[in-house]
N, C-alpha and C. Protein backbone atom coordinates (compact mmCIF):
# COMPACT_ATOMS: atom_id res chain seq x y z
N UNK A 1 0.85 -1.19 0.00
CA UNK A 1 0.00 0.00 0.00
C UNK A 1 0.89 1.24 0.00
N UNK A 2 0.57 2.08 -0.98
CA UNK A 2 1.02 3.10 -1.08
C UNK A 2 1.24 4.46 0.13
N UNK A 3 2.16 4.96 0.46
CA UNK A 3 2.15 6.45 1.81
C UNK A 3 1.20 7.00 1.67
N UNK A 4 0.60 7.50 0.38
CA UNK A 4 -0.33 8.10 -0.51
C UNK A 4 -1.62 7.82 0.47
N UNK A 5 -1.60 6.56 0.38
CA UNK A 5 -3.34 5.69 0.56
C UNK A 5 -3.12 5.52 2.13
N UNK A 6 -2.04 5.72 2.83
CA UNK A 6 -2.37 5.73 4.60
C UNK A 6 -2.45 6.95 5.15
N UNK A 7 -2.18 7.87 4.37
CA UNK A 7 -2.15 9.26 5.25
C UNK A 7 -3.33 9.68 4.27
N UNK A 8 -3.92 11.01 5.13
CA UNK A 8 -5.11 11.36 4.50
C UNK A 8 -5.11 12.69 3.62
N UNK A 9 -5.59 12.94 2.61
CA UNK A 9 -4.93 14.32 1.51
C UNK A 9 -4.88 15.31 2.43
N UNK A 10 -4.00 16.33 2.27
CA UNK A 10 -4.01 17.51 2.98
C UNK A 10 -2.82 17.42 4.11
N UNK A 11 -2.45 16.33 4.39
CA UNK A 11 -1.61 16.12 5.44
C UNK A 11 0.10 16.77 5.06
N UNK A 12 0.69 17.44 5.75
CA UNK A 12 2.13 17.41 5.88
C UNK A 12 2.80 16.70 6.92
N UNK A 13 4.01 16.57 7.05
CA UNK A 13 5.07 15.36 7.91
C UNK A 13 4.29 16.02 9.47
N UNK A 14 4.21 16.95 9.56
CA UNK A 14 4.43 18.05 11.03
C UNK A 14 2.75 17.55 11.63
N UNK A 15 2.05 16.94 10.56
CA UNK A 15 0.74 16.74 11.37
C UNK A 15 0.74 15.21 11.71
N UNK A 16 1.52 14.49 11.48
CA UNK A 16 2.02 13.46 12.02
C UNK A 16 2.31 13.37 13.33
N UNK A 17 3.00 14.40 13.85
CA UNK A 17 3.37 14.41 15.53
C UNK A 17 1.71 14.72 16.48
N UNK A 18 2.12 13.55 17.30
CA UNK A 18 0.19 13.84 18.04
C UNK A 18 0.09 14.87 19.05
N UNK A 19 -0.75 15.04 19.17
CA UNK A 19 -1.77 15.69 19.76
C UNK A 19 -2.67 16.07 20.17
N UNK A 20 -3.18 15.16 21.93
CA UNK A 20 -4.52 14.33 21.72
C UNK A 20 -5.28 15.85 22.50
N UNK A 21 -5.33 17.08 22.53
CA UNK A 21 -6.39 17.53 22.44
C UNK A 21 -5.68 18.73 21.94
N UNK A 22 -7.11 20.03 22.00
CA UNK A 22 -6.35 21.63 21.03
C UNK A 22 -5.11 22.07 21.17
N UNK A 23 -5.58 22.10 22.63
CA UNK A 23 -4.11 23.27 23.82
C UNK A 23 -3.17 22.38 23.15
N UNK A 24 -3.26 21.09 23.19
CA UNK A 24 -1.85 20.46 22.90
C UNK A 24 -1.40 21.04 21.89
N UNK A 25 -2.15 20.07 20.72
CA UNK A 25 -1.57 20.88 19.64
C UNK A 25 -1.04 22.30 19.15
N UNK A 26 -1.43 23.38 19.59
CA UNK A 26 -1.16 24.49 19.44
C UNK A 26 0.16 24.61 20.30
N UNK A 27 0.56 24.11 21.12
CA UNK A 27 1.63 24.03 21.64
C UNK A 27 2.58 23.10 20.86
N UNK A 28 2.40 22.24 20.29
CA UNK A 28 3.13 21.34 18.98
C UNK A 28 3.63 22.56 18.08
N UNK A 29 1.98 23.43 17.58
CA UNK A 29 2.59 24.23 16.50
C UNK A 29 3.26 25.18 16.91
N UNK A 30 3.48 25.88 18.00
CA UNK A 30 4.08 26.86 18.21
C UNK A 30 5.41 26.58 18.32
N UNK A 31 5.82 25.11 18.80
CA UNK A 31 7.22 24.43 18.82
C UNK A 31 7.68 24.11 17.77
N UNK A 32 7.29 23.92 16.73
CA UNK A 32 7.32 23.54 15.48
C UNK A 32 7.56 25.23 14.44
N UNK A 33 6.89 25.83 14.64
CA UNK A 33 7.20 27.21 14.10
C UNK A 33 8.52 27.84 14.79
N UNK A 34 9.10 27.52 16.11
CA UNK A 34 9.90 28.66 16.96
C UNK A 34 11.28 27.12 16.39
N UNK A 35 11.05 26.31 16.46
CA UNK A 35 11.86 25.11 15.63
C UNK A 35 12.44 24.89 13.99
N UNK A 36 10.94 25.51 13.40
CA UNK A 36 11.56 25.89 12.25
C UNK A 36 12.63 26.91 11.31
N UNK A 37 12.05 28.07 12.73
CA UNK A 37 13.00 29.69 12.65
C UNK A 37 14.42 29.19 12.66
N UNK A 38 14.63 28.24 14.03
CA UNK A 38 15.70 28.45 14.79
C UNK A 38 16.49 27.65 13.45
N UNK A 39 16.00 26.33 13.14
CA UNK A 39 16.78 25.84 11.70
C UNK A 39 17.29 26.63 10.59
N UNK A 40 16.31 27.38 10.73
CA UNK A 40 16.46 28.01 9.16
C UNK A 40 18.01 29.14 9.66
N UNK A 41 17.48 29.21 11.33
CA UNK A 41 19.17 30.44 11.64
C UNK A 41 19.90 29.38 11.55
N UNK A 42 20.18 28.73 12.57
CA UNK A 42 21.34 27.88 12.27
C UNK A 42 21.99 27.06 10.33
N UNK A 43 20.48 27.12 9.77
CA UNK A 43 21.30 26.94 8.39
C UNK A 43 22.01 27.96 7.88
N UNK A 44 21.53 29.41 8.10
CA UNK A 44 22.60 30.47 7.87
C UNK A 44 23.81 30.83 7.99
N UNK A 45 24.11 29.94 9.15
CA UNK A 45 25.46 30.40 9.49
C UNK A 45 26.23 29.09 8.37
N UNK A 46 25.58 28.05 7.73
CA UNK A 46 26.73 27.71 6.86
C UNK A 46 26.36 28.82 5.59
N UNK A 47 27.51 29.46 5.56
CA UNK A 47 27.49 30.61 4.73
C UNK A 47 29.49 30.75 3.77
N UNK A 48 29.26 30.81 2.69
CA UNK A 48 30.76 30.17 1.82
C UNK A 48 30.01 31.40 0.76
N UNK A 49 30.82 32.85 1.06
CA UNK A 49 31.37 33.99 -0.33
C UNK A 49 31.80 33.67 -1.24
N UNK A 50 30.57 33.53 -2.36
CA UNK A 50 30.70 33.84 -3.90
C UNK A 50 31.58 35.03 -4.00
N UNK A 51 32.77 34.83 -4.40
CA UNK A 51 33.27 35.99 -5.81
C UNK A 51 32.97 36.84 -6.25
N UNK A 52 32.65 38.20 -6.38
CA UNK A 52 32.03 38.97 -6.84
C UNK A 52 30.58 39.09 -6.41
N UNK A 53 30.22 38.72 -5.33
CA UNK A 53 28.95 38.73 -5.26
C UNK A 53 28.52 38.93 -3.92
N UNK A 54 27.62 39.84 -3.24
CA UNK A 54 27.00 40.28 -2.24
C UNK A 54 26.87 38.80 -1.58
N UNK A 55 26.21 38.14 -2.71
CA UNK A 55 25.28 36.80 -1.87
C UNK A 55 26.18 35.50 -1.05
N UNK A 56 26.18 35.45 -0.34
CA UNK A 56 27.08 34.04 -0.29
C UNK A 56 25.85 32.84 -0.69
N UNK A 57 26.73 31.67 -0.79
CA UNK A 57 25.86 30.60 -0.54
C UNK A 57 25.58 30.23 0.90
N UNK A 58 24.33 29.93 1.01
CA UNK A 58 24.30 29.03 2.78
C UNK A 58 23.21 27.68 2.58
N UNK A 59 23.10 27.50 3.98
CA UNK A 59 21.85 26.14 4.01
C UNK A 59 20.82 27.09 4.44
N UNK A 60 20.45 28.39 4.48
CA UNK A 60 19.37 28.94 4.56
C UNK A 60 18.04 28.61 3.80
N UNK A 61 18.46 28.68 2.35
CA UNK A 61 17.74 28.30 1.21
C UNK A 61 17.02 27.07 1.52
N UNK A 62 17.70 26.26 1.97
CA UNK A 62 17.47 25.12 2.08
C UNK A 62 16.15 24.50 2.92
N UNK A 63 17.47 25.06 4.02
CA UNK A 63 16.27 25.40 5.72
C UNK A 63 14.34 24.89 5.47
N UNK A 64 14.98 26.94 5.05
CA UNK A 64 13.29 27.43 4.46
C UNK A 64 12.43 26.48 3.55
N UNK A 65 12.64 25.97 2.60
CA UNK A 65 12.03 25.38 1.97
C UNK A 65 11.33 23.75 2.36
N UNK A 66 12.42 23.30 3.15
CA UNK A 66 11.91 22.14 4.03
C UNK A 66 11.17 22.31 5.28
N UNK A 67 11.40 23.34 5.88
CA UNK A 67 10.19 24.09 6.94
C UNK A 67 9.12 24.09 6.22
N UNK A 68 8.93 24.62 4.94
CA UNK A 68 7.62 24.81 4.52
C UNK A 68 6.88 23.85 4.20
N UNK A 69 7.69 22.62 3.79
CA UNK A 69 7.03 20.89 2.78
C UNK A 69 7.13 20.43 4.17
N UNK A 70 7.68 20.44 5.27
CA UNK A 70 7.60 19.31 6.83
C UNK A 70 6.12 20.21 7.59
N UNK A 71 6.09 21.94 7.91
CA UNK A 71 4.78 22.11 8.44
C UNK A 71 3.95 22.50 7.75
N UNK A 72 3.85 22.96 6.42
CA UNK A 72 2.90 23.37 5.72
C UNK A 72 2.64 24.75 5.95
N UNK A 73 1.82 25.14 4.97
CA UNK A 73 2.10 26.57 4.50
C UNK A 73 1.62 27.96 5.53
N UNK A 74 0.74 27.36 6.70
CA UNK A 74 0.90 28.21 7.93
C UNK A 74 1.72 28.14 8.99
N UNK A 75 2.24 27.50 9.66
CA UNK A 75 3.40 26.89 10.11
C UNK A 75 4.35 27.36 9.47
N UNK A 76 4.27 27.04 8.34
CA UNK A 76 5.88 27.30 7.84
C UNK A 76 6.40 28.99 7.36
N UNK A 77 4.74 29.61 7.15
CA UNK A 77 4.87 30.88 6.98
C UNK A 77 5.52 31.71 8.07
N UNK A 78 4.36 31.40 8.90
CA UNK A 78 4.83 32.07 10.66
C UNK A 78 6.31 31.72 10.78
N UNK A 79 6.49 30.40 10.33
CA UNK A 79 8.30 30.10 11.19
C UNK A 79 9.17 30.99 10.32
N UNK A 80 9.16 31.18 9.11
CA UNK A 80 10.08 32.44 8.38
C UNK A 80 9.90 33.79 8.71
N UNK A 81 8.34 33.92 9.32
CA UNK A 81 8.05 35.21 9.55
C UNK A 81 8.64 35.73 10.95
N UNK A 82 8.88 34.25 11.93
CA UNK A 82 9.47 34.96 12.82
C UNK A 82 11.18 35.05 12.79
N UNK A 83 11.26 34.29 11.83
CA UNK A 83 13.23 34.12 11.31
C UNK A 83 13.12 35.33 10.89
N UNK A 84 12.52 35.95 10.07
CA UNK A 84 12.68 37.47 9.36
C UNK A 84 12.38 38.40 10.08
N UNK A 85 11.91 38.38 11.24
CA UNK A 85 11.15 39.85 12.08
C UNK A 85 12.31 39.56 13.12
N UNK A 86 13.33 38.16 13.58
CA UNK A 86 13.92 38.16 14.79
C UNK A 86 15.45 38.95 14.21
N UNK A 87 15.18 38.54 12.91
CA UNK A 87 16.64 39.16 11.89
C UNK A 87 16.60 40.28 12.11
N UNK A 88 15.24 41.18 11.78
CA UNK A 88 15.28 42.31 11.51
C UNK A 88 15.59 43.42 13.10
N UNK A 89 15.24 42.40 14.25
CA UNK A 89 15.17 42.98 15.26
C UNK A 89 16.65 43.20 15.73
N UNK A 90 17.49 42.50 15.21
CA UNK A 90 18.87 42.43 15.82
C UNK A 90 19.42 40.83 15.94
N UNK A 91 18.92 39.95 16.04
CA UNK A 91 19.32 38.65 16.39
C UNK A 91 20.13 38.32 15.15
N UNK A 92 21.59 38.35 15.37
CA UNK A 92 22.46 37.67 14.23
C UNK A 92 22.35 36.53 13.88
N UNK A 93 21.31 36.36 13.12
CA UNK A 93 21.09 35.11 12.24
C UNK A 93 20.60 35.03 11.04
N UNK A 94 21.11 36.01 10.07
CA UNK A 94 21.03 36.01 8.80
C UNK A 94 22.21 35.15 8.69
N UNK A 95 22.44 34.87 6.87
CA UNK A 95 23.62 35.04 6.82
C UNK A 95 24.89 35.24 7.50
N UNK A 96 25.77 34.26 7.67
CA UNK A 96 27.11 34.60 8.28
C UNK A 96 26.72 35.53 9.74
N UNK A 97 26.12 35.02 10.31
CA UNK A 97 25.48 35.87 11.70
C UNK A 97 25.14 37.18 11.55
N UNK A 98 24.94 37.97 10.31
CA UNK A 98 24.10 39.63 10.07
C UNK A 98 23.17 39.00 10.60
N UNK A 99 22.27 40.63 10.11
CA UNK A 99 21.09 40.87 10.48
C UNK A 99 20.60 42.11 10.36
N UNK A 100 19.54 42.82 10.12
CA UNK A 100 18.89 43.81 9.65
C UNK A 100 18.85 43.32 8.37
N UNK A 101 17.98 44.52 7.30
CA UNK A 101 17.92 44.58 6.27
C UNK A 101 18.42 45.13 5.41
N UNK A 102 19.57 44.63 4.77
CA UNK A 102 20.88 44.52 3.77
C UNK A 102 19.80 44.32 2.47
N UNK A 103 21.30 44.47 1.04
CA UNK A 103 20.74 44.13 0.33
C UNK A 103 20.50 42.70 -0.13
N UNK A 104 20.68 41.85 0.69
CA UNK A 104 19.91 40.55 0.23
C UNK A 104 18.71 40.22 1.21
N UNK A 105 17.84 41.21 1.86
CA UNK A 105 16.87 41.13 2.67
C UNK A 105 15.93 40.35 1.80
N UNK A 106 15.80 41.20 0.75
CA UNK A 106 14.94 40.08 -0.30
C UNK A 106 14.69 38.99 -0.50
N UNK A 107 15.90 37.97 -0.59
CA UNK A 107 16.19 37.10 -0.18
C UNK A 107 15.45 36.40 0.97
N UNK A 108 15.44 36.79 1.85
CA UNK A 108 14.69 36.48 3.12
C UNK A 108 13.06 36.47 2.99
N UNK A 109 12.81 37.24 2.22
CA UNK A 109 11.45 37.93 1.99
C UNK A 109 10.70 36.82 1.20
N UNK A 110 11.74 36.09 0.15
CA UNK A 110 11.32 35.13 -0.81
C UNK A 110 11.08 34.27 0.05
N UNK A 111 12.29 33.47 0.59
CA UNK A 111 12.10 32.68 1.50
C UNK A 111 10.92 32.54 1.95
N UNK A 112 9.90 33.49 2.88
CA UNK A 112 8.91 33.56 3.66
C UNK A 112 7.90 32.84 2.71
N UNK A 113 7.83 33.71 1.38
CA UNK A 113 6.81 33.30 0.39
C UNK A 113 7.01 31.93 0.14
N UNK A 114 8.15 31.66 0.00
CA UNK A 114 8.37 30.19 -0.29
C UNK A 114 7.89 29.04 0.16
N UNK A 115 7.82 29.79 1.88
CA UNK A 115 7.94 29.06 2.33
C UNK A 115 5.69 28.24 2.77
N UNK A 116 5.59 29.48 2.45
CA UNK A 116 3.71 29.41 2.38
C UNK A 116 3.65 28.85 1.07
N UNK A 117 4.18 28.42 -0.04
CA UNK A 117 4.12 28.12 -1.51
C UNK A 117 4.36 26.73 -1.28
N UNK A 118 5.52 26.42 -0.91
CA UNK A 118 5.82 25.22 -1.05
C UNK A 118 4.97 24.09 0.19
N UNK A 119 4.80 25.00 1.54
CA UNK A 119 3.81 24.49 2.43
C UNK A 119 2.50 23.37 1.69
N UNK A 120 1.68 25.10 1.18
CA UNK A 120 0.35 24.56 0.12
C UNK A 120 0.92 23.55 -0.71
N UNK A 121 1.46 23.23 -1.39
CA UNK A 121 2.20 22.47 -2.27
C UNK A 121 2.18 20.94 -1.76
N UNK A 122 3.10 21.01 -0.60
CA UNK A 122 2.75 19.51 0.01
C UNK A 122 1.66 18.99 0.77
N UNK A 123 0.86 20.10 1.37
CA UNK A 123 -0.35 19.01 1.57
C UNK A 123 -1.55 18.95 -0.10
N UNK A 124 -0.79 19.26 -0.98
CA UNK A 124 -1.80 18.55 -1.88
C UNK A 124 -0.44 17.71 -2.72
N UNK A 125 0.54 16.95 -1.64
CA UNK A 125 0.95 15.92 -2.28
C UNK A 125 2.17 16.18 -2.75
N UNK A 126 2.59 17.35 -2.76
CA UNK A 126 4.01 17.75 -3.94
C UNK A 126 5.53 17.43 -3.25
N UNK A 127 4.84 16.82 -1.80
CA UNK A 127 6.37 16.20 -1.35
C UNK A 127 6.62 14.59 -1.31
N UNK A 128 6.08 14.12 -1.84
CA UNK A 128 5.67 12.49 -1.57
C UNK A 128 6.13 12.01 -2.63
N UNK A 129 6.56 12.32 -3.95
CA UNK A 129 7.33 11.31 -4.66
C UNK A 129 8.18 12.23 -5.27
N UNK A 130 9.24 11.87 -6.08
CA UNK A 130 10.79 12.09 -6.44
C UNK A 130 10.31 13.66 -7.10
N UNK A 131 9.57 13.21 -8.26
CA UNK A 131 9.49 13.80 -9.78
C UNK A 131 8.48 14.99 -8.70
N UNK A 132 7.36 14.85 -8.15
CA UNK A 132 6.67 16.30 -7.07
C UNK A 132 7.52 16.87 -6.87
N UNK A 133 8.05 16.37 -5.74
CA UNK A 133 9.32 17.13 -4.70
C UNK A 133 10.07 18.04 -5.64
N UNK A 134 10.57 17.65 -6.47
CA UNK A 134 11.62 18.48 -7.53
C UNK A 134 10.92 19.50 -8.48
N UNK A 135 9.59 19.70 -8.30
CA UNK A 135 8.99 20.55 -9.05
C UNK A 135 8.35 21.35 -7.94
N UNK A 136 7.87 20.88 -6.71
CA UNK A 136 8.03 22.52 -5.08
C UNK A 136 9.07 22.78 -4.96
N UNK A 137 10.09 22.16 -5.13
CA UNK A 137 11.49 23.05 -5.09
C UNK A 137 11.51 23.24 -5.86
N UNK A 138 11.60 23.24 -6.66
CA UNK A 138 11.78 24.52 -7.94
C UNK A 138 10.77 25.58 -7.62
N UNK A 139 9.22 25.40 -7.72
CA UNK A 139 8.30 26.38 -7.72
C UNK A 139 8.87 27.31 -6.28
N UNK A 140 9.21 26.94 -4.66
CA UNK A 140 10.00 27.32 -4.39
C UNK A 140 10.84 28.13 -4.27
N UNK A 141 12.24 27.64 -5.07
CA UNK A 141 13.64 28.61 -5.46
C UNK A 141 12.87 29.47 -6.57
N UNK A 142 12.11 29.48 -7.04
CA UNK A 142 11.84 30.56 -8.04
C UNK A 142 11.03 31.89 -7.36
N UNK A 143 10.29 31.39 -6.48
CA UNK A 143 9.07 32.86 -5.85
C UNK A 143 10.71 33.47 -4.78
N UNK A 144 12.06 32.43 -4.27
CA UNK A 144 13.17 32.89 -3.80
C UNK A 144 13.67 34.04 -4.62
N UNK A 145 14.16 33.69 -5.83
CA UNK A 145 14.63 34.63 -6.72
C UNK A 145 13.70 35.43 -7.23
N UNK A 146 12.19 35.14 -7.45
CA UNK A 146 11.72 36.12 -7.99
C UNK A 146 11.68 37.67 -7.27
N UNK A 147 11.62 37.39 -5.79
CA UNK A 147 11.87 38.37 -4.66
C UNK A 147 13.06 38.60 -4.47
N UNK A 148 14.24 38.06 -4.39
CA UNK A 148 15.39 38.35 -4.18
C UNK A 148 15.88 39.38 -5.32
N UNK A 149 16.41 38.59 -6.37
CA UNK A 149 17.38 39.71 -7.43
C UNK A 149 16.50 40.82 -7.47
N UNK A 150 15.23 41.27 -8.13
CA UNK A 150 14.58 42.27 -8.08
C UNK A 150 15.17 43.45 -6.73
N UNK A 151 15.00 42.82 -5.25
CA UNK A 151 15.38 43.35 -4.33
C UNK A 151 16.70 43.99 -4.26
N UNK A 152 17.91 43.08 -4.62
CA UNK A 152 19.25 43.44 -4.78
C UNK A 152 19.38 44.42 -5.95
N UNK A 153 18.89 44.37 -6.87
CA UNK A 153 18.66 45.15 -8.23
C UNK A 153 18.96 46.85 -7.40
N UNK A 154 18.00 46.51 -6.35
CA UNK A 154 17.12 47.86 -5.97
C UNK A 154 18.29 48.46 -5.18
N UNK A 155 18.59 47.62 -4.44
CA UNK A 155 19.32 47.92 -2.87
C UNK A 155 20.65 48.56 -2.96
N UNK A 156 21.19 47.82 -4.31
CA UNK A 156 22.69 47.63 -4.62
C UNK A 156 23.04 48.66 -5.96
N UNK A 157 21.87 48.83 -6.38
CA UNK A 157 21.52 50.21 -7.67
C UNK A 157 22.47 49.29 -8.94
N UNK A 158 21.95 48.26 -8.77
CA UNK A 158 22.81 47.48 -10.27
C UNK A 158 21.26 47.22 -11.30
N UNK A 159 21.97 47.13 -12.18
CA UNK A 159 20.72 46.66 -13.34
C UNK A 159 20.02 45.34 -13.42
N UNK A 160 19.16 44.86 -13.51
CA UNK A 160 18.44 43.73 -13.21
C UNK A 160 19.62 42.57 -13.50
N UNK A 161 20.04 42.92 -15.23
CA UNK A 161 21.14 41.31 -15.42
C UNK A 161 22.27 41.28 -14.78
N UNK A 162 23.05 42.50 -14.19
CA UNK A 162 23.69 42.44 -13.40
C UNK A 162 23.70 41.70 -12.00
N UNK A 163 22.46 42.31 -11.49
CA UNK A 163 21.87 41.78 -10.20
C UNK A 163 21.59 40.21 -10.24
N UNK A 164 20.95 39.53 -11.52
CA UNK A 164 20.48 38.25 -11.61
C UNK A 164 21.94 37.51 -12.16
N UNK A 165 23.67 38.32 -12.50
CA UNK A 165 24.77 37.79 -12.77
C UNK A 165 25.34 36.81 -11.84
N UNK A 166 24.92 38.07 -10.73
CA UNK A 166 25.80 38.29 -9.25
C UNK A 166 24.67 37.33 -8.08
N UNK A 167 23.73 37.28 -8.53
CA UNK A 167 22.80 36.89 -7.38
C UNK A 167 21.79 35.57 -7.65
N UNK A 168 21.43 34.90 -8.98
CA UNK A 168 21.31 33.80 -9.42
C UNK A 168 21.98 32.76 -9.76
N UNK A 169 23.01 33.16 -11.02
CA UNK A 169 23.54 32.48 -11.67
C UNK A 169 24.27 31.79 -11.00
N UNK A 170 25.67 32.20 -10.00
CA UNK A 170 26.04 31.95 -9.41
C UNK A 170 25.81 30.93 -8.34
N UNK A 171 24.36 30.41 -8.50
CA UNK A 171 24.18 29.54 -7.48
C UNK A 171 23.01 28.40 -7.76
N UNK A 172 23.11 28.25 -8.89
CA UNK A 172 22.02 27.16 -9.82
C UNK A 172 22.64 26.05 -9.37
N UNK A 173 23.77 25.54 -9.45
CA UNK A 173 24.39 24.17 -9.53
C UNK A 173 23.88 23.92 -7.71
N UNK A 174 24.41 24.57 -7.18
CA UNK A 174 23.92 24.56 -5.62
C UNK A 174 22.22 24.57 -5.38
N UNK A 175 21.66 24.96 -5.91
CA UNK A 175 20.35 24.76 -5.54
C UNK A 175 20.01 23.69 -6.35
N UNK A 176 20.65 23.09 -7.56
CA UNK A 176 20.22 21.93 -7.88
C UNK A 176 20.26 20.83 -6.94
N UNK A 177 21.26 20.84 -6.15
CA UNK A 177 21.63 19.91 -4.96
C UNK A 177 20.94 20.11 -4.15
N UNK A 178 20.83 20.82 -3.54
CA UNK A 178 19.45 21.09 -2.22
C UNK A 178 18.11 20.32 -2.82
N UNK A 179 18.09 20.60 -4.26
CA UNK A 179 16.86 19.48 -4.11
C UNK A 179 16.66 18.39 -4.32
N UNK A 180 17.61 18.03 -4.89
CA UNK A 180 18.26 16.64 -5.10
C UNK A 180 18.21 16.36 -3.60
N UNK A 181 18.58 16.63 -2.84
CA UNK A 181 18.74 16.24 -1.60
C UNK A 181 16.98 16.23 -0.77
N UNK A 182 16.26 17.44 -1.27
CA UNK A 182 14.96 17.01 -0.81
C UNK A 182 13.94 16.00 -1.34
N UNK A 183 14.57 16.14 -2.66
CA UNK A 183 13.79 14.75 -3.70
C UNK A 183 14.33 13.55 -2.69
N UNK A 184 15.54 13.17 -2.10
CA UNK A 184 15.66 11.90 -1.07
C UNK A 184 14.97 12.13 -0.24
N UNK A 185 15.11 13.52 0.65
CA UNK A 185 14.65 13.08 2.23
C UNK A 185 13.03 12.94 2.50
N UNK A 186 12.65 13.90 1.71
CA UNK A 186 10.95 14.45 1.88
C UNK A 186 10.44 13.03 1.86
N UNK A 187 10.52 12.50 0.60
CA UNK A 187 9.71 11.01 0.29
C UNK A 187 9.82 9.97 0.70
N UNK A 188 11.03 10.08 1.19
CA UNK A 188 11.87 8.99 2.38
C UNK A 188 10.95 8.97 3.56
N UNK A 189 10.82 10.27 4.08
CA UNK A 189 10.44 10.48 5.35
C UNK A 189 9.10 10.23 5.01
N UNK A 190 8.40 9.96 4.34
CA UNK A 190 6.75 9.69 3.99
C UNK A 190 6.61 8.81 4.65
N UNK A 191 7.56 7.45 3.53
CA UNK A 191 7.68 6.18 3.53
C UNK A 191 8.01 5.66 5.16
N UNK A 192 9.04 6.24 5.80
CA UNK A 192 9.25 5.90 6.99
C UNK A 192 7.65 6.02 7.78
N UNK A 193 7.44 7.30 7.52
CA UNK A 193 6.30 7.16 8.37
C UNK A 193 5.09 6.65 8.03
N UNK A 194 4.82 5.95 6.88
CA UNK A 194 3.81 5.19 6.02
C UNK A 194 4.18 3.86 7.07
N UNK A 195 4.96 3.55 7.63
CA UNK A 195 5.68 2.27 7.94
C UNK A 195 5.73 2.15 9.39
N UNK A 196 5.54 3.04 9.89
CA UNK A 196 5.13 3.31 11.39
C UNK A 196 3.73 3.41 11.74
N UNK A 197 3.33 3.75 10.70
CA UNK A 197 1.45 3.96 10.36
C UNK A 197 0.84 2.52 10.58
């Protein structure tokens, strides 16, 4: 029997953890949102300077996007929203331990969206097999960049192809891997828990 056919549509990994009455749960989600932030900081700090380029690479990208396919797209919104409001407050956990709003705030901003995009995405299924998974990450890294370079464009007073030289290109081969890597874990982790079910 298929993961598909034991869990019920609409479900993400994060509604898996129980919770036998409200209070509980809401205390699940609030641990689960203040859990997701804290990941997505700690993926920041792996942070490795591109060349010519404002952006470094990090596991931020990453973070975010699996926060959003593990709690789904409210959960996972709130958990970027509070990674981005704790950034903005002072807490060094952007990037390489910054914080405030630089010019790759954008960046961050995508993230958030992403992270409500790719949420919706998996409870109608888009994390549960290879060929899904690799098309929310993509849909994903794209609402990332669609907010990001635009932002840097702005921030950094460079021209859009400039901005998308210095702030995309530079990091395709790397985000191909991040999802390569979620195309394993997401569907993996179905299956595991199809199997505990």
């Amino acid at each position: 029997m298929s993961t598909a056919a034991l869990t019920p549509s609409g479900t993400v990994l994060a509604d898996l953890l129980p919770a036998a009455t409200a209070s509980r749960a809401r205390v699940r989600d609030a641990a689960l949102v203040v859990g997701g932030a804290a990941l997505t900081g700690l993926a920041a700090q792996i942070a490795v300077p591109v060349p010519g380029s404002p952006v470094p690479v990090t596991g931020q990208t990453f973070a975010a996007l699996l926060v959003g396919a593990s709690l789904g797209a409210g959960r996972g919104l709130l958990s970027l929203a509070l990674y981005a409001l704790a950034g903005l407050a002072g807490l060094p956990w952007f990037a390489a331990g910054t914080s405030g709003a630089g010019a790759t705030f954008g960046y961050i901003v995508g993230m958030l969206l992403a992270a409500g995009l790719v949420g919706a995405l998996a409870r109608r299924g888009g994390d549960r097999g290879v060929l899904r998974t690799a098309a929310t990450m993509a849909a994903g890294t794209a609402v990332i960049y669609g907010v990001g370079v635009p932002y840097l464009a702005l921030s950094a007073h460079l021209p859009l192809g400039q901005a998308a030289a210095v702030g995309l290109v530079p990091f395709l081969i790397g985000d191909a891997l991040k999802a390569a890597l979620a195309m394993g874990a997401l569907p993996t982790a179905w299956k595991l828990a199809g199997r505990r079910g």
